[in-house]
C-alpha atoms as a PDB file:
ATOM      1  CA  UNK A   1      10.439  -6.019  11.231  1.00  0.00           C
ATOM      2  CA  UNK A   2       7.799  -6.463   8.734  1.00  0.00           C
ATOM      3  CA  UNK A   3       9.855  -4.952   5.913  1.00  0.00           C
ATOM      4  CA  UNK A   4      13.558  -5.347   5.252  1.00  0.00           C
ATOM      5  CA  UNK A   5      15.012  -3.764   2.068  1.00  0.00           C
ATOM      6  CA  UNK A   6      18.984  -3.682   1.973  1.00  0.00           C
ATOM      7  CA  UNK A   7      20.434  -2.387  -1.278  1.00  0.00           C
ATOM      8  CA  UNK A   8      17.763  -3.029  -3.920  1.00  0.00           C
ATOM      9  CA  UNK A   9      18.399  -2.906  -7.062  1.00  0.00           C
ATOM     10  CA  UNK A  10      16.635  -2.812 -10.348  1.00  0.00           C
ATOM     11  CA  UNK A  11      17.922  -1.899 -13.832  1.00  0.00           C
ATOM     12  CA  UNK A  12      16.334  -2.188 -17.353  1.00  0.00           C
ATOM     13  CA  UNK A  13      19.271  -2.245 -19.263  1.00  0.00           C
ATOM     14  CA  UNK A  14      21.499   1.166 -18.685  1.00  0.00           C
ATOM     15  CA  UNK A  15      18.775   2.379 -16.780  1.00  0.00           C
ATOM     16  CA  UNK A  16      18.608   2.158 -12.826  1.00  0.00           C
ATOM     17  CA  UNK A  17      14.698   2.217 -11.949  1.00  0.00           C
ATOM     18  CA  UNK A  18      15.594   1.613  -7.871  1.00  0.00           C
ATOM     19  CA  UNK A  19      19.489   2.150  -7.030  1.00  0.00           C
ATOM     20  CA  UNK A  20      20.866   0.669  -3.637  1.00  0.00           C
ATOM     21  CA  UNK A  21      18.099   1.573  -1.780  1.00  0.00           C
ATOM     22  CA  UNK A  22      17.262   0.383   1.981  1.00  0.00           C
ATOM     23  CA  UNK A  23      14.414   0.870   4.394  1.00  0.00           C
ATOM     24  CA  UNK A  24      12.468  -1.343   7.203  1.00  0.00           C
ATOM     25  CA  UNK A  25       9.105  -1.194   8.596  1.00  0.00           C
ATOM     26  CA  UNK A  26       8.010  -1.840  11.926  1.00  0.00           C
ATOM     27  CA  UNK A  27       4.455  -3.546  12.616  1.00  0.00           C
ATOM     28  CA  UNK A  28       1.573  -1.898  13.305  1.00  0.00           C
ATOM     29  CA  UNK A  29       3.109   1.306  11.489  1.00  0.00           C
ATOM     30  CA  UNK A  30       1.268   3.176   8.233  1.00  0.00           C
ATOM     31  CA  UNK A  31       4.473   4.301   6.018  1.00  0.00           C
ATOM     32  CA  UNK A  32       4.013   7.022   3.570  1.00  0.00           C
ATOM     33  CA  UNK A  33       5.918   5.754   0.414  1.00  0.00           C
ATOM     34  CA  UNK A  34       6.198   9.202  -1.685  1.00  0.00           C
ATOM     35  CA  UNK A  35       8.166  10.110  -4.509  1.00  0.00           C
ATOM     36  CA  UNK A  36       7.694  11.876  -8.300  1.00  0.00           C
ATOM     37  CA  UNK A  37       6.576   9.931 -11.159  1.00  0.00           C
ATOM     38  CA  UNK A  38       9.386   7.233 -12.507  1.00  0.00           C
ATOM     39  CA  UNK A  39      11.375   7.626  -9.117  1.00  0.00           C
ATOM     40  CA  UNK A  40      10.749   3.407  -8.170  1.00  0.00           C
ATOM     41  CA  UNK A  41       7.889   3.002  -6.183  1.00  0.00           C
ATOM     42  CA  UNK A  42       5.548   0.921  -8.224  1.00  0.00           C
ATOM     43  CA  UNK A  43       8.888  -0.820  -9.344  1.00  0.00           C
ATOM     44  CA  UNK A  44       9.619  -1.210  -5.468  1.00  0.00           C
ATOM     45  CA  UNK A  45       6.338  -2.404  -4.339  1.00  0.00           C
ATOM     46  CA  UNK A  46       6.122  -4.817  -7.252  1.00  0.00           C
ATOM     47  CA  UNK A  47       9.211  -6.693  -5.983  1.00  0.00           C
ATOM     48  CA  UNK A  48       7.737  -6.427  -2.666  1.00  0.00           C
ATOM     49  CA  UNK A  49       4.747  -8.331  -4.250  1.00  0.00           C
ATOM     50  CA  UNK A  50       6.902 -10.714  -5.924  1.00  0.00           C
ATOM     51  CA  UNK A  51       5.306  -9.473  -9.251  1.00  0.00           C
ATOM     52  CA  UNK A  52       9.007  -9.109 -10.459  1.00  0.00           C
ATOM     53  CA  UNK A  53      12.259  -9.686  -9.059  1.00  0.00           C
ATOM     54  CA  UNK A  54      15.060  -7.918  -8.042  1.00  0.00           C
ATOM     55  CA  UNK A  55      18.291  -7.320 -10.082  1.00  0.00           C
ATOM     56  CA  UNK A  56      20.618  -7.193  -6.687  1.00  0.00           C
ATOM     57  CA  UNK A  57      20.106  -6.822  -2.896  1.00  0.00           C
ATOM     58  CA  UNK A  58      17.183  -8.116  -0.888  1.00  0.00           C
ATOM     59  CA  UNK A  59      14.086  -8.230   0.532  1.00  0.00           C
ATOM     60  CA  UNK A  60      11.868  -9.951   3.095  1.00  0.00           C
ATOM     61  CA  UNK A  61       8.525  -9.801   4.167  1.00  0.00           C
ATOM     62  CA  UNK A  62       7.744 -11.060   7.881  1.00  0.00           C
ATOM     63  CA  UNK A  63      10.758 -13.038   7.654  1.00  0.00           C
ATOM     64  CA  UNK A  64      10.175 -14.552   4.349  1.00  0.00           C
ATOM     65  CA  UNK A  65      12.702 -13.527   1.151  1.00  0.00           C
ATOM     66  CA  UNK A  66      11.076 -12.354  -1.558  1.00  0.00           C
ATOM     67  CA  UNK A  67      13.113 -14.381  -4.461  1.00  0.00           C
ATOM     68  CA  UNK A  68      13.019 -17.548  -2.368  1.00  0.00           C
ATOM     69  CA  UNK A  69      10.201 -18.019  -0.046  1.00  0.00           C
ATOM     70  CA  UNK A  70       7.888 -16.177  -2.491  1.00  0.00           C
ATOM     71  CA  UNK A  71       4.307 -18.134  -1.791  1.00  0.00           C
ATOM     72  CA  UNK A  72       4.938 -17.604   1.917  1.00  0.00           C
ATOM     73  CA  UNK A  73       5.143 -13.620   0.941  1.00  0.00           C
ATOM     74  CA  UNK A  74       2.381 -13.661  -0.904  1.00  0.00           C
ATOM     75  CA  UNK A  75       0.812 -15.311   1.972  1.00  0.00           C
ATOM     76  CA  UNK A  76       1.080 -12.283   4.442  1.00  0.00           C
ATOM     77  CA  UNK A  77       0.807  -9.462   2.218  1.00  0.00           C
ATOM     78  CA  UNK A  78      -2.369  -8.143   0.692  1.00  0.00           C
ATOM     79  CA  UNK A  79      -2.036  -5.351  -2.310  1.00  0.00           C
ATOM     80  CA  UNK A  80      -4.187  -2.666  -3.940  1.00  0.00           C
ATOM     81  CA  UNK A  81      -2.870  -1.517  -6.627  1.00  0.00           C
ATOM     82  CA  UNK A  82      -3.710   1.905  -7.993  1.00  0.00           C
ATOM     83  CA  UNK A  83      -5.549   0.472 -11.238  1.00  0.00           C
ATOM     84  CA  UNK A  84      -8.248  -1.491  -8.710  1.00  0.00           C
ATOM     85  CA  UNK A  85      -8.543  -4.918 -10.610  1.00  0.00           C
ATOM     86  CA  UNK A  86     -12.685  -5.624  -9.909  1.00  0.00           C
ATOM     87  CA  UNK A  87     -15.078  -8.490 -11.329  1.00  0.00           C
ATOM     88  CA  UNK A  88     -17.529  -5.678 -12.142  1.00  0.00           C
ATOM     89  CA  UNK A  89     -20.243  -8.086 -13.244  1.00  0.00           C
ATOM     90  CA  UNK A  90     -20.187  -9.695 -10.342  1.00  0.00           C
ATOM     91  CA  UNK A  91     -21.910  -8.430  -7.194  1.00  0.00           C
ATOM     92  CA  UNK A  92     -20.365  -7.965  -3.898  1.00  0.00           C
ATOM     93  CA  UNK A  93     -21.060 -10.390  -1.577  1.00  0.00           C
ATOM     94  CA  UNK A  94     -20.352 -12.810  -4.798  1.00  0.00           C
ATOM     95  CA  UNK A  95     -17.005 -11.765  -5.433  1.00  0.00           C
ATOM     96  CA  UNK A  96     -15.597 -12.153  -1.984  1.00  0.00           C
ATOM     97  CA  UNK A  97     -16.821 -15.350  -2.035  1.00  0.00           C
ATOM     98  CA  UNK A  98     -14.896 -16.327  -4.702  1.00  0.00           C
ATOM     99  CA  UNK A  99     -11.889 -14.686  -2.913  1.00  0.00           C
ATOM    100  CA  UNK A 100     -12.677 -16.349  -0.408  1.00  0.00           C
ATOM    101  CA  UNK A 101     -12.626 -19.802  -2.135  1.00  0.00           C
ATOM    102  CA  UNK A 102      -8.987 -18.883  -3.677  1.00  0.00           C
ATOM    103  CA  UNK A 103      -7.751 -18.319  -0.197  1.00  0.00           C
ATOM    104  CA  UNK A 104      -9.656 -21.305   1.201  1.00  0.00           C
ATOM    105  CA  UNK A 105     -10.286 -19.542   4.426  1.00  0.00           C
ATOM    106  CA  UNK A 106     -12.136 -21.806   7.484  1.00  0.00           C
ATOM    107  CA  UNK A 107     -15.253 -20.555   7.567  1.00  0.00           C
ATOM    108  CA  UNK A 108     -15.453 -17.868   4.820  1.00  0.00           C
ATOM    109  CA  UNK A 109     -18.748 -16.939   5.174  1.00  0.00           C
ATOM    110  CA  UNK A 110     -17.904 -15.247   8.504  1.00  0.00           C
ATOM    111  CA  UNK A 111     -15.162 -13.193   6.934  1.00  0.00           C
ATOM    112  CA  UNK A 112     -16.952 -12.384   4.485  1.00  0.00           C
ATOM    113  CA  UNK A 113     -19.346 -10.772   6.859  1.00  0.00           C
ATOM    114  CA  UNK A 114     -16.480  -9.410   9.106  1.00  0.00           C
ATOM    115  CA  UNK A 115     -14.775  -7.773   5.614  1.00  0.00           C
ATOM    116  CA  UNK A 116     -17.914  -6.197   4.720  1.00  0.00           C
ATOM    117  CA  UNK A 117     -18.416  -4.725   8.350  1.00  0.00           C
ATOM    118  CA  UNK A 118     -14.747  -3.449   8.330  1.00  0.00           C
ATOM    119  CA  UNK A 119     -15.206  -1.872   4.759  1.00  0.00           C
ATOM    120  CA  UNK A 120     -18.073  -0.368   5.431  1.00  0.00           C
ATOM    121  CA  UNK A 121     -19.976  -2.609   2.269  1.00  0.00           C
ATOM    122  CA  UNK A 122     -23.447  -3.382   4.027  1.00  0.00           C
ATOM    123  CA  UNK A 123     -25.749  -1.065   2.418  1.00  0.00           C
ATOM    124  CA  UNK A 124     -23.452  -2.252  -0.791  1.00  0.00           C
ATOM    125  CA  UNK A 125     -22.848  -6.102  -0.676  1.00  0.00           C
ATOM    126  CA  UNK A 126     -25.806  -6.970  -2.796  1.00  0.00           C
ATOM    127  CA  UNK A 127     -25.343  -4.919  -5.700  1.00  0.00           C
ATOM    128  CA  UNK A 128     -22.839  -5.001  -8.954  1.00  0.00           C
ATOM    129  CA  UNK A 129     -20.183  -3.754  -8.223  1.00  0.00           C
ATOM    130  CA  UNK A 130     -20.401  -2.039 -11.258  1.00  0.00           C
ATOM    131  CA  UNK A 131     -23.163  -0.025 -10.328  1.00  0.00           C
ATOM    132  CA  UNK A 132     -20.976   0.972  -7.103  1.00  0.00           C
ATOM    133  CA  UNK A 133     -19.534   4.404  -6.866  1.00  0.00           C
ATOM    134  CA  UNK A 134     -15.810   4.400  -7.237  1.00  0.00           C
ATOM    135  CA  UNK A 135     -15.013   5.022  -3.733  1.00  0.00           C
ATOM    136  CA  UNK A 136     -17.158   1.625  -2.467  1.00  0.00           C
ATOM    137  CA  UNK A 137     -15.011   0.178  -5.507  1.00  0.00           C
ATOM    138  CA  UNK A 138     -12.461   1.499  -3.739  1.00  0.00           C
ATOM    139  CA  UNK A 139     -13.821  -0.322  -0.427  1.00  0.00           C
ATOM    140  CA  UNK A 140     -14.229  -3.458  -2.169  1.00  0.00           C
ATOM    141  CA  UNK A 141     -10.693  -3.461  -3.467  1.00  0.00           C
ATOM    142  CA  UNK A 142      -9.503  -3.177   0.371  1.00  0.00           C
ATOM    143  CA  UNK A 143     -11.834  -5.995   1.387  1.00  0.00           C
ATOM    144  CA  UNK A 144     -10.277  -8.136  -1.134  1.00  0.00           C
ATOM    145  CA  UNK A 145      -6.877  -7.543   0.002  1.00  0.00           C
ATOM    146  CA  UNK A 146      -7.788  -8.134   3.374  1.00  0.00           C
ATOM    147  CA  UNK A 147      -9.695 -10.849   3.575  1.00  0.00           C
ATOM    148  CA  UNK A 148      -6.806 -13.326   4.176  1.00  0.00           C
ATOM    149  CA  UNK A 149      -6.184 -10.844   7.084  1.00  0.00           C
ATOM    150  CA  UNK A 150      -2.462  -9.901   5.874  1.00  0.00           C
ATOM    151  CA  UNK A 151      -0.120  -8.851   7.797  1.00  0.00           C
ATOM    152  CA  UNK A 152       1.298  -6.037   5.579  1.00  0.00           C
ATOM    153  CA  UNK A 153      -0.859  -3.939   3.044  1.00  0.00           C
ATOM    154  CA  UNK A 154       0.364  -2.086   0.088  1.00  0.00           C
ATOM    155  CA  UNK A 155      -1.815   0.282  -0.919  1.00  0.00           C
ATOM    156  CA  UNK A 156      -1.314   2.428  -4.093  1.00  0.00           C
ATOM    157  CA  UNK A 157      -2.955   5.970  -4.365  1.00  0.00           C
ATOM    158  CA  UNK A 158      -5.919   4.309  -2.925  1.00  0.00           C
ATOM    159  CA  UNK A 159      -7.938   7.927  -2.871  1.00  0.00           C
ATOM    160  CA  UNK A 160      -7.034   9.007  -5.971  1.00  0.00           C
ATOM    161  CA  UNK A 161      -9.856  10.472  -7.750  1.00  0.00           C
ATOM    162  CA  UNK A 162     -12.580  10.287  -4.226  1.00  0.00           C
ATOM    163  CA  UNK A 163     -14.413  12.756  -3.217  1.00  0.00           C
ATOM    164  CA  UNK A 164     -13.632  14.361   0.336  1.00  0.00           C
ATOM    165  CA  UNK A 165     -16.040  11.966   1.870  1.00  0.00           C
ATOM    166  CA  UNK A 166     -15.022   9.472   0.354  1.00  0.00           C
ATOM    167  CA  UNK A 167     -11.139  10.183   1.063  1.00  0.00           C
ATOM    168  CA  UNK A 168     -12.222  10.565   4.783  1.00  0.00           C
ATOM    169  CA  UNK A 169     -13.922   7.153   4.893  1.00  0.00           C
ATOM    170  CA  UNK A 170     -11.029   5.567   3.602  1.00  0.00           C
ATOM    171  CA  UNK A 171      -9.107   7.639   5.326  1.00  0.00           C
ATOM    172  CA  UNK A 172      -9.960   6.283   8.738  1.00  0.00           C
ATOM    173  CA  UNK A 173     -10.379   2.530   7.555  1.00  0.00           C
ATOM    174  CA  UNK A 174      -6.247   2.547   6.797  1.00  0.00           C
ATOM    175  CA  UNK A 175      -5.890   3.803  10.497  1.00  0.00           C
ATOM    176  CA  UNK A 176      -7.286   1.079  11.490  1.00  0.00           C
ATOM    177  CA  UNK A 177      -6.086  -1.687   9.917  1.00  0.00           C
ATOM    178  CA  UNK A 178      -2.728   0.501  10.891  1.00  0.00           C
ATOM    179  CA  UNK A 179      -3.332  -0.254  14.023  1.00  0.00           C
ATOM    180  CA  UNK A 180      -3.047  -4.127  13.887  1.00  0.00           C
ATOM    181  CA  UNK A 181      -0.903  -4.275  10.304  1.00  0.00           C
ATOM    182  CA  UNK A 182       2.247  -2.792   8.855  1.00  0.00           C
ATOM    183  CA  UNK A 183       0.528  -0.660   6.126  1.00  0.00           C
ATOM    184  CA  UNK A 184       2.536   1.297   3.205  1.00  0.00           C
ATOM    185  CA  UNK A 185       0.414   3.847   1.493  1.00  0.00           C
ATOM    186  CA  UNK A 186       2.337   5.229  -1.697  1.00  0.00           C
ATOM    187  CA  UNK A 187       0.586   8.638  -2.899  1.00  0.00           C
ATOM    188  CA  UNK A 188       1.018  12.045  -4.301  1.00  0.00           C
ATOM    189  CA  UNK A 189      -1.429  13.655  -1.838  1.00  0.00           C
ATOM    190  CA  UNK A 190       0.455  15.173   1.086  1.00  0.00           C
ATOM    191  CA  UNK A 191      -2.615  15.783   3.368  1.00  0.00           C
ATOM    192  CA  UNK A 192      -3.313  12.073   3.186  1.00  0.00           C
ATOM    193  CA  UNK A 193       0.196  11.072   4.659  1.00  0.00           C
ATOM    194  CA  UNK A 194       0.326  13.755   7.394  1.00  0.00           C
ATOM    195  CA  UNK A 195      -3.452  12.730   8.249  1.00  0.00           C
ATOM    196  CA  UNK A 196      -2.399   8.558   8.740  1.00  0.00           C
ATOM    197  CA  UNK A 197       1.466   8.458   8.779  1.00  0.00           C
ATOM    198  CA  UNK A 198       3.612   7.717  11.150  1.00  0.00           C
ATOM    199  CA  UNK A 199       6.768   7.144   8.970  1.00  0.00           C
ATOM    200  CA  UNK A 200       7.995   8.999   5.769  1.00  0.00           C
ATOM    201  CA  UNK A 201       9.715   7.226   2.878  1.00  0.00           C
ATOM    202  CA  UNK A 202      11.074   9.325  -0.027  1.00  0.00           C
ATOM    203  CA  UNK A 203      12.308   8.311  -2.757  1.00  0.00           C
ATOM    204  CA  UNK A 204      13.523   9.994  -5.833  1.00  0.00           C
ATOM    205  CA  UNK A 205      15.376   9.042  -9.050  1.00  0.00           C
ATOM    206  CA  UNK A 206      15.933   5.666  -7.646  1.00  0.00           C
ATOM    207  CA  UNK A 207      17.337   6.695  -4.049  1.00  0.00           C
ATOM    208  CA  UNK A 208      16.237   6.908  -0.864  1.00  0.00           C
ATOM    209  CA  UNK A 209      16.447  10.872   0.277  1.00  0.00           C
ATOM    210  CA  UNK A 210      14.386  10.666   3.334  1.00  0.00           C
ATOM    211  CA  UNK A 211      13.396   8.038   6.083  1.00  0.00           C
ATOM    212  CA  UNK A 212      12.094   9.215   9.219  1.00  0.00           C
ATOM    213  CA  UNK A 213       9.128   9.617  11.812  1.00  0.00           C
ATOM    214  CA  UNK A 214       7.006  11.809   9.980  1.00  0.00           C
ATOM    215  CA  UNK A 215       6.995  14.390  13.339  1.00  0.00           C
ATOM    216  CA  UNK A 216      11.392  14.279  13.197  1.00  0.00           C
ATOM    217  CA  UNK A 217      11.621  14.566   9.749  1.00  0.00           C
ATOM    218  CA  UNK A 218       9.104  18.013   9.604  1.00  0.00           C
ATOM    219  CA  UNK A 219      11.491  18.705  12.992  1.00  0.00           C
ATOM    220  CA  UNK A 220      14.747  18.751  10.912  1.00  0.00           C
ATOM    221  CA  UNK A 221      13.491  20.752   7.830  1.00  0.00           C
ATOM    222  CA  UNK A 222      12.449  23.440  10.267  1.00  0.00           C
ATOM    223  CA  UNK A 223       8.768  22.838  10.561  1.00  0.00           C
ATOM    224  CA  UNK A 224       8.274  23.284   6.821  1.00  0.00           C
ATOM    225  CA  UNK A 225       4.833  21.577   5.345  1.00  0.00           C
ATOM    226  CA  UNK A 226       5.673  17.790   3.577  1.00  0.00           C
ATOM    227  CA  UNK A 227       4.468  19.338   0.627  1.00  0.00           C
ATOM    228  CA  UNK A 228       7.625  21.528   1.037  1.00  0.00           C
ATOM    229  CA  UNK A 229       9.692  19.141   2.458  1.00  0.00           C
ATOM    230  CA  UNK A 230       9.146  17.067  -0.360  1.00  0.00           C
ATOM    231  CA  UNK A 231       9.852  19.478  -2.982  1.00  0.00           C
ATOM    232  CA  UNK A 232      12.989  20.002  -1.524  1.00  0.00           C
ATOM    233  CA  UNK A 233      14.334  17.078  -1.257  1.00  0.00           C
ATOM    234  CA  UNK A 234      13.215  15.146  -4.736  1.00  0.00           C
ATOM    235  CA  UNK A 235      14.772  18.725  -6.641  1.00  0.00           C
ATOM    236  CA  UNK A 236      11.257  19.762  -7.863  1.00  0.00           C
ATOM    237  CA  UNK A 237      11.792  23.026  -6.953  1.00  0.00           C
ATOM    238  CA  UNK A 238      15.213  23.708  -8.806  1.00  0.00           C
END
């Protein structure tokens, strides 16, 4: 597995942000990681990132524990956060360069030009990127998380704010890398998880309610849309 959480834990004084909860990933999957505001996703993925540990339980990335082999996580996982951290005076093809120094990849000039391919950054990789629009901000974000060719991506709300081209293109670059990474997309758009998913993660006040193919878990709530499924199950709808 690419992802094994068994009861993870995380409390800020009295206050539980993640509570027990276990999952796995399988490679070569896209996971939908869903939940409401302040359920424990961003505090999930952030241990997952080795941004902050754990209280109790553990983790692993391919293989490697997150509060002891830490480097060697950091090594196969690549992360977009929602808040897409950019050297917007630099241009492009400049800043994956210097990502590509700080990975010290052989031969980075060749990934560079195989990032910008799979991003879709020709037309782009010679401007600013702050003169780009946000979604090829967007794409640039993804290239730098890529470029040490990961095997896992986290990727958080990584359309928010696109337009519908723009949520298409990125759309179909996720299934792709899907098909070749483990890939956990955490977002509060529905359509985007039924369009790329093939397993569902819910999570809500700190526990795992749901955990299932995306196609059994619509299967055992009758057919019902996510949308629905999801209010269900997190008590929105009480």
């Amino acid at each position: 597995m690419s992802i094994v959480v068994e009861n993870l834990s995380k409390t800020y004084g009295a206050q539980k942000a993640i509570d027990g909860i276990s999952f796995q990933t399988a490679p070569g999957s896209v996971v939908g990681f869903l939940g409401p505001n302040g359920a424990g996703k961003s505090t999930t993925m952030k241990i997952l990132t080795c941004y902050i540990p754990q209280t109790s339980g553990t983790a692993s990335v391919c293989d490697f524990d997150v509060s002891t082999r830490s480097m060697e996580v950091r090594r196969h996982i690549g992360y977009l956060p929602e808040h897409n951290p950019l050297y917007l005076e630099m241009y492009v093809r400049e800043a994956l360069t210097f990502i590509g120094a700080i990975h010290q990849v052989e031969n980075p000039q060749k990934r560079i030009d195989e990032v910008i391919e799979l991003c879709g950054l020709g037309e782009e990789q010679n401007k600013k990127i702050s003169a780009l629009s946000k979604g090829y901000r967007q794409r640039v974000g993804l290239a730098q998380a890529i470029f040490a060719d990961p095997k896992v991506l986290i990727l958080d709300e990584p359309t928010s704010g696109l337009d519908p081209n723009q949520v298409i293109g990125i759309r179909n670059l996720i299934t792709e890398l899907g098909k070749t990474k483990t890939v956990i997309l955490s977002t509060h758009i529905m359509q985007e998880v039924e369009a790329v998913c093939e397993q569902v993660i819910i999570i809500s006040k700190g526990k795992i309610v749901a955990d299932d193919k995306l196609s059994s878990l619509k299967e055992a709530h009758l057919n019902k849309s996510l949308e629905d499924i999801f209010i269900e199950l997190t008590g929105l709808g009480v």
